[in-house]
C-alpha atoms as a PDB file:
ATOM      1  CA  UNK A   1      14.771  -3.464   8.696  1.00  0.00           C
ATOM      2  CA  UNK A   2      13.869  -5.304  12.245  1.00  0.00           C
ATOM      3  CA  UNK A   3      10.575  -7.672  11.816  1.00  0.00           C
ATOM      4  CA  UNK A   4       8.077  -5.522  13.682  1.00  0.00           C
ATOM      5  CA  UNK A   5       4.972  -6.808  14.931  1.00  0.00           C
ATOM      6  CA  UNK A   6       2.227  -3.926  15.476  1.00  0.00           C
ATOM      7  CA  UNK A   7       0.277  -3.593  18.237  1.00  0.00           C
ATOM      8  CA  UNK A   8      -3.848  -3.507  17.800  1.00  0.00           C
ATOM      9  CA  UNK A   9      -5.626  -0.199  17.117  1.00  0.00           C
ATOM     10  CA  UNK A  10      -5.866   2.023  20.179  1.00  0.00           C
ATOM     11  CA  UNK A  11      -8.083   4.404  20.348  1.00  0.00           C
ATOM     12  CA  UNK A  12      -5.029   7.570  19.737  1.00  0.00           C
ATOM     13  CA  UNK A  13      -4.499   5.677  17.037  1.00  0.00           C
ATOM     14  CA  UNK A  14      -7.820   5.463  15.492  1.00  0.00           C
ATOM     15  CA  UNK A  15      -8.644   9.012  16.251  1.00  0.00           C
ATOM     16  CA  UNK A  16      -5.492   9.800  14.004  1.00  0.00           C
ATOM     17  CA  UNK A  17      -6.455   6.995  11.155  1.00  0.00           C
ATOM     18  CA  UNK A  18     -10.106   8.828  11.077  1.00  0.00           C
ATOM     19  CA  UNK A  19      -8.188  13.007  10.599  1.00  0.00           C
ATOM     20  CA  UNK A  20      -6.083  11.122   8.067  1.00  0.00           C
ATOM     21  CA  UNK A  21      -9.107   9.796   6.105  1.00  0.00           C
ATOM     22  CA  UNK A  22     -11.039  12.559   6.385  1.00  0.00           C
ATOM     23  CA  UNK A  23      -8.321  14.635   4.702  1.00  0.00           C
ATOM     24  CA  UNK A  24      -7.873  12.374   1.715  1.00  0.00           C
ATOM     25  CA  UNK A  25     -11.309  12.352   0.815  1.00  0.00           C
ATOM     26  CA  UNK A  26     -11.221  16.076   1.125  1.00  0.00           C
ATOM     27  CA  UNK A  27      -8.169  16.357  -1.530  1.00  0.00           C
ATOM     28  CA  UNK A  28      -9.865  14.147  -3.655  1.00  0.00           C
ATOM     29  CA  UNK A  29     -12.924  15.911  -3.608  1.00  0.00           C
ATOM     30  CA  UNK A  30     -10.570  19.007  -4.463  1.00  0.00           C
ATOM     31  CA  UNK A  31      -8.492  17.401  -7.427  1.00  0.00           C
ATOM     32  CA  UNK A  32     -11.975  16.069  -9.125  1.00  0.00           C
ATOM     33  CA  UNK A  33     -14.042  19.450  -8.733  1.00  0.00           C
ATOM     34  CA  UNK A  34     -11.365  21.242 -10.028  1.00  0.00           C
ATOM     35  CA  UNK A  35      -9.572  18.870 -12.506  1.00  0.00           C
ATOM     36  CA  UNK A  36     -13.475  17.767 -13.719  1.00  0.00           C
ATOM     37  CA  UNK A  37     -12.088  14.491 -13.330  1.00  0.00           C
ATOM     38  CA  UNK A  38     -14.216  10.788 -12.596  1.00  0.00           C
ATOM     39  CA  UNK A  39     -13.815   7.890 -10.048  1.00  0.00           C
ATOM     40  CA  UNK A  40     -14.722   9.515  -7.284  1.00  0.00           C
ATOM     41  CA  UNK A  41     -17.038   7.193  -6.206  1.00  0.00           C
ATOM     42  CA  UNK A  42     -13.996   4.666  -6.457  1.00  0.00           C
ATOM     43  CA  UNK A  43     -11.553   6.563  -4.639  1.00  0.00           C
ATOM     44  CA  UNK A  44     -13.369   7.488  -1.581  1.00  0.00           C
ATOM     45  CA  UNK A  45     -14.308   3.716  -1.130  1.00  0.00           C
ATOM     46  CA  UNK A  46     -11.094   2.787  -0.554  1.00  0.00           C
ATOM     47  CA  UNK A  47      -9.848   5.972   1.377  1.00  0.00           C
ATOM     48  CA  UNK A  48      -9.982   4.353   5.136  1.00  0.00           C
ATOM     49  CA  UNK A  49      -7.967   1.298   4.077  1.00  0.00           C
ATOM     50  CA  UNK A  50      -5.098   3.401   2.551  1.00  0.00           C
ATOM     51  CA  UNK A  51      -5.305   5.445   5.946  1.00  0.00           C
ATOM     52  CA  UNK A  52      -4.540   3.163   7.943  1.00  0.00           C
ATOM     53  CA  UNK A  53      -2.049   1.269   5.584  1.00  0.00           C
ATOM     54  CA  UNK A  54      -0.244   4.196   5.010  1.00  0.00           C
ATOM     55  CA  UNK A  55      -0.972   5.762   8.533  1.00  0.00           C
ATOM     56  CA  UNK A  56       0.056   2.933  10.600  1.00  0.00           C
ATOM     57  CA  UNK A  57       2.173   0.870   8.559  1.00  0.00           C
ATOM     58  CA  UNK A  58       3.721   1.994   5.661  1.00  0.00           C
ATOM     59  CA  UNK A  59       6.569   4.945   5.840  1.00  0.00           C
ATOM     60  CA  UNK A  60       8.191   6.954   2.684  1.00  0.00           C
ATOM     61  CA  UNK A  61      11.537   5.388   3.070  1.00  0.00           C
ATOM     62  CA  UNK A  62      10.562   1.787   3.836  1.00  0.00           C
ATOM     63  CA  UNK A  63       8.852   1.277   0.311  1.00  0.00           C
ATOM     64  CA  UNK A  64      11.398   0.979  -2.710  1.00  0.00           C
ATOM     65  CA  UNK A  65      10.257  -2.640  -4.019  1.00  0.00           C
ATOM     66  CA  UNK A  66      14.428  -3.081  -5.060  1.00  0.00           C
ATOM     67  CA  UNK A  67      15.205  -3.203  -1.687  1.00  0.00           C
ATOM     68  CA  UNK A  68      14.353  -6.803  -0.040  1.00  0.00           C
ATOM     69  CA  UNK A  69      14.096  -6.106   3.249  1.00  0.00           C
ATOM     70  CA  UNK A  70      11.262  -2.670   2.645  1.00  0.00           C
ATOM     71  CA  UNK A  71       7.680  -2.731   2.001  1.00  0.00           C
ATOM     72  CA  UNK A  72       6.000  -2.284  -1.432  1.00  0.00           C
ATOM     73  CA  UNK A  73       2.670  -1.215  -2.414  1.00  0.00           C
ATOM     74  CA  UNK A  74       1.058  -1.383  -5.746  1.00  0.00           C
ATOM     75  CA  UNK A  75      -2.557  -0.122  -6.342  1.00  0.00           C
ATOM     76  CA  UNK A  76      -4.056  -2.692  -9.055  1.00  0.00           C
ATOM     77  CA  UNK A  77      -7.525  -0.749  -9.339  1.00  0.00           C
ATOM     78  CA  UNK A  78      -5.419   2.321 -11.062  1.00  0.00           C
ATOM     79  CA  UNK A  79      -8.444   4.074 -11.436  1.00  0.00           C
ATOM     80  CA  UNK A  80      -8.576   5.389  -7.809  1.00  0.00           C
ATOM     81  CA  UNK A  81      -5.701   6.900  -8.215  1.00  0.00           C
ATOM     82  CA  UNK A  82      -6.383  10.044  -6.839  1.00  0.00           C
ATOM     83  CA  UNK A  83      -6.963   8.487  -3.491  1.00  0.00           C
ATOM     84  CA  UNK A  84      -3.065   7.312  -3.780  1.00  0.00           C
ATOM     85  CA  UNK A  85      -1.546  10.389  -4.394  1.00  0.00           C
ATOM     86  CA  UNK A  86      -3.619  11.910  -1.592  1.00  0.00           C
ATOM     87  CA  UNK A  87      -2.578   9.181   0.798  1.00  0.00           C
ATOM     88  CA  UNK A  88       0.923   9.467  -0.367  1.00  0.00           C
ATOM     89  CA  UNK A  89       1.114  13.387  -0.085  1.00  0.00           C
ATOM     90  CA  UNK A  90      -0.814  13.601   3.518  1.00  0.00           C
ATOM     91  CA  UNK A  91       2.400  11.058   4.786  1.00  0.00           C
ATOM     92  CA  UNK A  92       5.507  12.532   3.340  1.00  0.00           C
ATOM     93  CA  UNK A  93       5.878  10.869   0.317  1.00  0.00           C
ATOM     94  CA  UNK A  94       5.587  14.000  -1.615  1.00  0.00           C
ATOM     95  CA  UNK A  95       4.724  17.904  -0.983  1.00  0.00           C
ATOM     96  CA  UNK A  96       1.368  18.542  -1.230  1.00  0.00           C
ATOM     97  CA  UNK A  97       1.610  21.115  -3.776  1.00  0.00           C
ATOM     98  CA  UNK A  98       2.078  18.441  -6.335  1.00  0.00           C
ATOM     99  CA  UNK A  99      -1.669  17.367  -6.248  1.00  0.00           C
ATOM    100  CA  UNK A 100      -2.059  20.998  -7.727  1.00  0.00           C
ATOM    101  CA  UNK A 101      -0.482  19.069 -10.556  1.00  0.00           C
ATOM    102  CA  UNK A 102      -3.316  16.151 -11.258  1.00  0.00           C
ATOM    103  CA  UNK A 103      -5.062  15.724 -14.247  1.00  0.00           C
ATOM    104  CA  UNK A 104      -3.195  18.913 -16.220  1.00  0.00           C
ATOM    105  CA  UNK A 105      -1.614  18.334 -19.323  1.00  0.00           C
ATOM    106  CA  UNK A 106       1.973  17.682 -19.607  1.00  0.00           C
ATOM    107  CA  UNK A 107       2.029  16.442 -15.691  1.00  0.00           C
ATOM    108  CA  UNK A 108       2.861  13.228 -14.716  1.00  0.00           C
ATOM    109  CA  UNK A 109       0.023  12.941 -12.075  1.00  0.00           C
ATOM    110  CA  UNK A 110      -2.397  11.308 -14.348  1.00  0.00           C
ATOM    111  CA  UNK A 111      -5.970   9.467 -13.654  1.00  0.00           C
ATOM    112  CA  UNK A 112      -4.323   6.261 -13.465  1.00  0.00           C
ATOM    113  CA  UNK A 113      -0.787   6.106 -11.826  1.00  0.00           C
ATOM    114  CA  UNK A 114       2.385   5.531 -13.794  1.00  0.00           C
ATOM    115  CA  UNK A 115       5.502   4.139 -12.235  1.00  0.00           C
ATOM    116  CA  UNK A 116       8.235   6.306 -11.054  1.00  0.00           C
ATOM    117  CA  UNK A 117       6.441   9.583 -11.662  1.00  0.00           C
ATOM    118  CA  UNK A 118       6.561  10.593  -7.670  1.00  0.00           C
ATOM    119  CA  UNK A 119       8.151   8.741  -4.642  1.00  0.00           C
ATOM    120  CA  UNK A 120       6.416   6.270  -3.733  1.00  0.00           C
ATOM    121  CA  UNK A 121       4.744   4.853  -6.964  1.00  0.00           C
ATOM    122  CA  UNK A 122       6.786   2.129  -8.448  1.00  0.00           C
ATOM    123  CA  UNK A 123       4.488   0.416 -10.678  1.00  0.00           C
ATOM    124  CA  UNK A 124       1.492   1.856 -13.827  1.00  0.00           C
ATOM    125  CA  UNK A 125      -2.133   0.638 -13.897  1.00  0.00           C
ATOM    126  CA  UNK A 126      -5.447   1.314 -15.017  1.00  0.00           C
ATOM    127  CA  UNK A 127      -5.596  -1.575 -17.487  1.00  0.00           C
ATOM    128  CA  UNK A 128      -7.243  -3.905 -14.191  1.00  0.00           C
ATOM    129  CA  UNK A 129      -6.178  -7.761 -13.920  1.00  0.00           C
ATOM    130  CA  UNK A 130      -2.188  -6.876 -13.641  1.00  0.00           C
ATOM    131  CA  UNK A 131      -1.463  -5.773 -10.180  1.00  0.00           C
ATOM    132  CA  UNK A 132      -2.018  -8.873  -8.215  1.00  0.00           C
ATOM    133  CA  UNK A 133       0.561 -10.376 -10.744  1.00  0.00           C
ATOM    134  CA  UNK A 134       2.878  -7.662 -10.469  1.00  0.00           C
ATOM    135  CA  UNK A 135       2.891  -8.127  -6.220  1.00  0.00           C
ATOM    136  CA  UNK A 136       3.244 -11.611  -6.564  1.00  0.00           C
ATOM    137  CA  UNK A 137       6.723 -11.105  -9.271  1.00  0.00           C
ATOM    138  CA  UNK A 138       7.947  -8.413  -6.404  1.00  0.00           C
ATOM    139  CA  UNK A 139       6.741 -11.065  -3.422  1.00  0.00           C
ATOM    140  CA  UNK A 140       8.647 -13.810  -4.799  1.00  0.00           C
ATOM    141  CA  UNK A 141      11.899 -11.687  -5.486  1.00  0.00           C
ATOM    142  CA  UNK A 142      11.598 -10.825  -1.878  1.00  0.00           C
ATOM    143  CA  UNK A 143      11.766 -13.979  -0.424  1.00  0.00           C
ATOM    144  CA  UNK A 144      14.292 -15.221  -2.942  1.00  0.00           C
ATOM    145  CA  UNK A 145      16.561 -12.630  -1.107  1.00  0.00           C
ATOM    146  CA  UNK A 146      15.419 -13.739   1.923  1.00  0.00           C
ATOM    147  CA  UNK A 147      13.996 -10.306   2.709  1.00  0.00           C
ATOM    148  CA  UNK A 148      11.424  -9.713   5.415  1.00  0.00           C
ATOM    149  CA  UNK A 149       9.684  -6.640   3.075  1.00  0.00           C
ATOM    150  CA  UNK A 150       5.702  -7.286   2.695  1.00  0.00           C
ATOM    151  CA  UNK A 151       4.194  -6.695  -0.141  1.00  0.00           C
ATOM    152  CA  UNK A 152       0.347  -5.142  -0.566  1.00  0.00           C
ATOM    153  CA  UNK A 153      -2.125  -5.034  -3.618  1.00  0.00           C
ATOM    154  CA  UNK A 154      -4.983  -3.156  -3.176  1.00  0.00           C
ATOM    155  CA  UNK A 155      -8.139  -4.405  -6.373  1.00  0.00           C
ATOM    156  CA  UNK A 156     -11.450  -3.725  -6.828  1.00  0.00           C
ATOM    157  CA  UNK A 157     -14.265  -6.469  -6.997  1.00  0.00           C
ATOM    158  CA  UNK A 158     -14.951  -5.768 -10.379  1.00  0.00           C
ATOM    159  CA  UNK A 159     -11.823  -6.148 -11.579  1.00  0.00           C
ATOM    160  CA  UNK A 160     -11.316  -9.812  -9.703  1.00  0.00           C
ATOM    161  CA  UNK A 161     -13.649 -10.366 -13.172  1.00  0.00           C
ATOM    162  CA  UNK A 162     -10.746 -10.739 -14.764  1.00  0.00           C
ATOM    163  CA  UNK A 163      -8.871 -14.295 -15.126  1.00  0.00           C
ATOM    164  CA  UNK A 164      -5.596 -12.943 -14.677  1.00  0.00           C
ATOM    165  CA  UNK A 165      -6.397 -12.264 -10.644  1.00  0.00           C
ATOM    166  CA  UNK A 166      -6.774 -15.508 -10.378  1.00  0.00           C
ATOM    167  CA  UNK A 167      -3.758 -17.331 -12.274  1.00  0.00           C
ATOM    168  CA  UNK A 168      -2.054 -14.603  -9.831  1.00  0.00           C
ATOM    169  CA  UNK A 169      -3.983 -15.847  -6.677  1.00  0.00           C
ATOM    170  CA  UNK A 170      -2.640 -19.950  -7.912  1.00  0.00           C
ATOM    171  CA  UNK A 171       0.483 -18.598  -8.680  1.00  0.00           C
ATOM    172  CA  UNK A 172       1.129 -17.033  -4.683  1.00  0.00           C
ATOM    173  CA  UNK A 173      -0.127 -20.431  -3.367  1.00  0.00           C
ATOM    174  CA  UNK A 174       1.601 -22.450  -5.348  1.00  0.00           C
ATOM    175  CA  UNK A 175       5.299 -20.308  -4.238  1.00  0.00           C
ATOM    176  CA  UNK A 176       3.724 -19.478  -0.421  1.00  0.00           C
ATOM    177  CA  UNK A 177       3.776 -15.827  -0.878  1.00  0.00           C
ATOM    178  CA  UNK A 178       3.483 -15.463   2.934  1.00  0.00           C
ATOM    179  CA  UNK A 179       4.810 -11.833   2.233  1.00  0.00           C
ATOM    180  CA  UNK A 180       2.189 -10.733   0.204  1.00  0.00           C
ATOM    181  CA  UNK A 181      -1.259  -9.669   1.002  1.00  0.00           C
ATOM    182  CA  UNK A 182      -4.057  -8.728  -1.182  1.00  0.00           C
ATOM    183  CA  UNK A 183      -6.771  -6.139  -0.218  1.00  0.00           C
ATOM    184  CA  UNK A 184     -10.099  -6.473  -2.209  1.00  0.00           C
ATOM    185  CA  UNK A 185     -12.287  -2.960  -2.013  1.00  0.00           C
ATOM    186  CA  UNK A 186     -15.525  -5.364  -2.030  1.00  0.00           C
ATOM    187  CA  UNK A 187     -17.880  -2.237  -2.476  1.00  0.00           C
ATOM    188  CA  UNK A 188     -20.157  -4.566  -5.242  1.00  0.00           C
ATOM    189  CA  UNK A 189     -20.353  -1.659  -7.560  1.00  0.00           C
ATOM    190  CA  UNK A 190     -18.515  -1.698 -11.245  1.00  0.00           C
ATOM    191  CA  UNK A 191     -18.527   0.374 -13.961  1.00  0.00           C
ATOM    192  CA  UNK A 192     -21.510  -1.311 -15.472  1.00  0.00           C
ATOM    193  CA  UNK A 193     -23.640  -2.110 -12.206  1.00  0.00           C
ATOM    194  CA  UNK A 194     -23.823  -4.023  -9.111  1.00  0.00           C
ATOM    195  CA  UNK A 195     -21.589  -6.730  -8.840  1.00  0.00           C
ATOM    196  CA  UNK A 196     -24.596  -9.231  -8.955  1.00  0.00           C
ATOM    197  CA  UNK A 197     -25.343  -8.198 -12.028  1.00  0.00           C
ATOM    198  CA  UNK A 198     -22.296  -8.357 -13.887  1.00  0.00           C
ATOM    199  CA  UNK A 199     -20.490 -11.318 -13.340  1.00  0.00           C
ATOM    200  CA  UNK A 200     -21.387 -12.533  -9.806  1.00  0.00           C
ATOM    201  CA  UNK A 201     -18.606 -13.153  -7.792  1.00  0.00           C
ATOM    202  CA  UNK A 202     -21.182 -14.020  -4.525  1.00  0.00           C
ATOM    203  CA  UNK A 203     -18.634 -14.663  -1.286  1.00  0.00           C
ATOM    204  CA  UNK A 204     -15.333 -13.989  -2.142  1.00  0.00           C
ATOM    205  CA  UNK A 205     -13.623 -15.816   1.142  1.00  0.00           C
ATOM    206  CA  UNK A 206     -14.310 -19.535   0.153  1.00  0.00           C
ATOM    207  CA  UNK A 207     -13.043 -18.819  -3.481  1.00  0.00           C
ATOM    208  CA  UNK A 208      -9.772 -17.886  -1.943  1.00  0.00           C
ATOM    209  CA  UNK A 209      -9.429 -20.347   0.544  1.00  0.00           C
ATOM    210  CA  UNK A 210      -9.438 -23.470  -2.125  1.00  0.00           C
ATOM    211  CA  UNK A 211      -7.039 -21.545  -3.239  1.00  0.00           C
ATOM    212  CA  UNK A 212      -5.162 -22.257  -0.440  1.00  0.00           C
ATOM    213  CA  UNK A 213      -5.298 -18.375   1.211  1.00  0.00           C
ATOM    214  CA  UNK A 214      -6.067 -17.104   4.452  1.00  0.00           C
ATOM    215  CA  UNK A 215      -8.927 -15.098   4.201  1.00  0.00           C
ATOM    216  CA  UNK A 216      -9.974 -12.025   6.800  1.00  0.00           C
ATOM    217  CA  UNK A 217     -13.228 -10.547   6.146  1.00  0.00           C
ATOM    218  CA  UNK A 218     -13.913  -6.574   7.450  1.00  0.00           C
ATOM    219  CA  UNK A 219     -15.590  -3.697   7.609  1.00  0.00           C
ATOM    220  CA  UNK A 220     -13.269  -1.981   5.141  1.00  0.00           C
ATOM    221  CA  UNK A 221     -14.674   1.151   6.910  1.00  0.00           C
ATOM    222  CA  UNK A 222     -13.754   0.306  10.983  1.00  0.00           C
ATOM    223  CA  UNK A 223      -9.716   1.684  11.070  1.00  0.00           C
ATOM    224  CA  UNK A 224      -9.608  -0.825  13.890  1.00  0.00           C
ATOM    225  CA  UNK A 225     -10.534  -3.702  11.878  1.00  0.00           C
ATOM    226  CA  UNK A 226      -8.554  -2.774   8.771  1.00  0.00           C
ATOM    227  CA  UNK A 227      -5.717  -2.488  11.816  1.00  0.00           C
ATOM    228  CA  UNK A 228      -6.028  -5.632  13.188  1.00  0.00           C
ATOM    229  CA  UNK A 229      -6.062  -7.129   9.741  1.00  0.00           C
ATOM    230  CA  UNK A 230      -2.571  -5.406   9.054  1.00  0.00           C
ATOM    231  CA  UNK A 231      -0.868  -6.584  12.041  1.00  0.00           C
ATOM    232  CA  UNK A 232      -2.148  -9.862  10.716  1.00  0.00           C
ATOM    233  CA  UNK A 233      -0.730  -9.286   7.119  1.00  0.00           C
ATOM    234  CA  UNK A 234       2.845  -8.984   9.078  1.00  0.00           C
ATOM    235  CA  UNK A 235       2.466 -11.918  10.657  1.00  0.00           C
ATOM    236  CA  UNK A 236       1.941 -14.261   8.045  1.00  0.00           C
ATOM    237  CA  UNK A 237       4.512 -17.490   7.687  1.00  0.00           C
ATOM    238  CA  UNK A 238       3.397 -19.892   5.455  1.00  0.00           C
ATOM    239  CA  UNK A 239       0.247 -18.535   3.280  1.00  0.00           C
ATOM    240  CA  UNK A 240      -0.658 -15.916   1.324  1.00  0.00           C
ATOM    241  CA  UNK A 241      -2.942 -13.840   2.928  1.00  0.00           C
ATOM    242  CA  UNK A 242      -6.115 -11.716   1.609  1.00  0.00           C
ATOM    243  CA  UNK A 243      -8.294  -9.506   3.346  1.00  0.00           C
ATOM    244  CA  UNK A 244     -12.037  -8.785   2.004  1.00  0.00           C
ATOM    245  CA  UNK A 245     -12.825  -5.138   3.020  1.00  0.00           C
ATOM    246  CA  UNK A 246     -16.443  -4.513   2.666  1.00  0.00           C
ATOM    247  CA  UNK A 247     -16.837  -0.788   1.550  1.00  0.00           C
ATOM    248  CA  UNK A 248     -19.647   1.360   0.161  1.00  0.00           C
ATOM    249  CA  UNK A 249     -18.476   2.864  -3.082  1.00  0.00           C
ATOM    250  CA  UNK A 250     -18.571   7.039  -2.547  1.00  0.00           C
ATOM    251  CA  UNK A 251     -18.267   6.262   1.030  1.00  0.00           C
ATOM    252  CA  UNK A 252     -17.897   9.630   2.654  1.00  0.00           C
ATOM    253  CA  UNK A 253     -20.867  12.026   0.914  1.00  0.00           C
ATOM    254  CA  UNK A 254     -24.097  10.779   1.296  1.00  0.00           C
ATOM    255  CA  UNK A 255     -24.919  12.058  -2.738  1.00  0.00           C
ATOM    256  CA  UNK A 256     -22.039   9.599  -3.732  1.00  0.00           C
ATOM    257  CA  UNK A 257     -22.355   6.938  -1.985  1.00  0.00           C
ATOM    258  CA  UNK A 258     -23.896   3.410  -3.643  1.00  0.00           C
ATOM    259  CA  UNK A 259     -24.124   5.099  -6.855  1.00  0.00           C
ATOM    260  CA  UNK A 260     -23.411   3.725 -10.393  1.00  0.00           C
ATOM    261  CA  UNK A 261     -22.959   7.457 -11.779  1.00  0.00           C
ATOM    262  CA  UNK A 262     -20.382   8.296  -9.554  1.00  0.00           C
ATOM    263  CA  UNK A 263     -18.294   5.587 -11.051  1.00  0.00           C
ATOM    264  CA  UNK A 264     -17.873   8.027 -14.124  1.00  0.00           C
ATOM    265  CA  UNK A 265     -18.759  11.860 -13.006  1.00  0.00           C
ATOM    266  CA  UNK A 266     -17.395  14.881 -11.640  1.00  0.00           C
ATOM    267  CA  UNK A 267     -19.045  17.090  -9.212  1.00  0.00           C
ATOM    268  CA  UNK A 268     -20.441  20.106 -10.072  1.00  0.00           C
ATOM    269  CA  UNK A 269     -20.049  23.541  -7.826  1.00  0.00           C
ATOM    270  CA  UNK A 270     -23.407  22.203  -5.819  1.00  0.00           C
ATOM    271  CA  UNK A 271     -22.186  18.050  -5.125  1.00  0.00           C
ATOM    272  CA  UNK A 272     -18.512  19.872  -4.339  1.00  0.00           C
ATOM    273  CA  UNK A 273     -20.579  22.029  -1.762  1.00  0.00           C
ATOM    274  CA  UNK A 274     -22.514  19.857  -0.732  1.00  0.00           C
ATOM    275  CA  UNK A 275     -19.479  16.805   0.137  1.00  0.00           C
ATOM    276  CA  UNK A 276     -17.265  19.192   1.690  1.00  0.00           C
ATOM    277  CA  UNK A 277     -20.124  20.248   3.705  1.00  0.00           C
ATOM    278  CA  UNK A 278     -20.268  16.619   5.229  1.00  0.00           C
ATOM    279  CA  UNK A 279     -16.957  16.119   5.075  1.00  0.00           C
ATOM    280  CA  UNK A 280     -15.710  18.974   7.397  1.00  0.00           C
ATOM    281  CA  UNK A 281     -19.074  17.491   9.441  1.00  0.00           C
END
């Protein structure tokens, strides 16, 4: 694989990002109103960034974490999974037929993810605090191999709660992780309440940089922002690198969107209307 340095987001290109997200949300809205399944609220926040990561960046046979020199992705907040395997079948990873398959018994398309059960997943989680650890073991095998393969965790806010994040955020300074970027979904909404409420985490960016991180803070809802911030990702030497993407949890359906229940419940026939209805616009 050639070190390839992406251009910024062009207005084709964001046009394409915005169809792409659209259609995720839509097959998640599917999978939980059929499947009666929760984290909806959680997997629509963090639609747009897998868009464009996915979209622009990210191709089904650049991925396998064994391989030095490809690109690995590992979704720490594994319960949004259902906006994965939506990203994952909308770009080729996977028929879309298989989403048929989500939240059934006996399938291996489960509410969190589990590792090898479909191309492109390589890793399991749902238990939160382990996927920034797991990127930085698959980071640092990289670069022992002298590989040029970038490696992305996506976490929620909430779970940065937990002290394993950061043992894993002083563990990628202290080995200059260059290759490996973390995406927070700051959306200030966990399973208990608002962020500010829980255990406040305030402004994320100075935490990281006495860490010793670069920090880029976005609207984790522009596609050209969450671009930009990409093209940065691959073009990172010496530090680790972590972009703050400021979301609104359910973003996407008005009824969703900033809501604690939505964290935990399914639509009914009328919230299923009802999103779809906005959705489609």
């Amino acid at each position: 694989m050639k070190e390839i340095f992406y251009d910024t987001c062009t207005l084709q290109k964001n046009e394409e990002y915005k169809k792409l997200a659209t259609q995720i949300r839509l097959d998640i809205l599917e999978m939980a109103y059929d499947k009666k399944a929760g984290f909806i609220g959680t997997a629509f926040s963090c639609a747009d960034i897998l868009a464009v990561l996915y979209g622009g960046f990210l191709k089904y046979n650049e991925t396998t974490p064994e391989n030095p020199n490809h690109n690995t992705f590992i979704l720490s907040k594994g319960h949004g999974a259902s906006a994965w395997y939506a990203t994952l079948a909308n770009t080729g990873f996977f028929d879309k037929s298989e989403l048929d398959k989500f939240h059934t018994s006996g399938s291996l398309m489960g509410v969190h993810p589990k590792r090898n059960s479909f191309n492109g997943i390589y890793s399991s989680s749902g238990s939160l605090g382990h996927g920034l650890a797991l990127g930085c073991g698959v980071a640092q095998a990289k670069k022992l191999k002298n590989g040029m393969g970038k490696v992305f965790v996506l976490l929620g806010d909430g779970e940065c709660n937990e002290g394993s994040v950061w043992e894993s955020v002083m563990f990628a300074n202290r080995f200059d992780l260059f290759n490996l970027t973390a995406i927070v979904d700051r959306n200030r909404l966990q399973s208990y309440g608002t962020d500010e409420k829980v255990l406040n985490l305030a402004d994320m960016s100075p935490k990281f940089k006495s860490f010793g991180w670069d920090v880029l803070d976005i609207d984790g809802h522009s596609f050209e922002e969450i671009h930009n911030a990409f093209v940065q990702s691959f073009k990172q030497k010496h530090k680790p690198l972590v972009i703050i993407a400021n979301t609104i949890k359910g973003k996407g359906c008005s009824l969703f969107e900033n809501q604690v229940l939505w964290h935990y419940k399914w639509p009914e026939t009328e919230h299923y209307l009802r999103a779809k209805k906005e959705l489609l616009g």
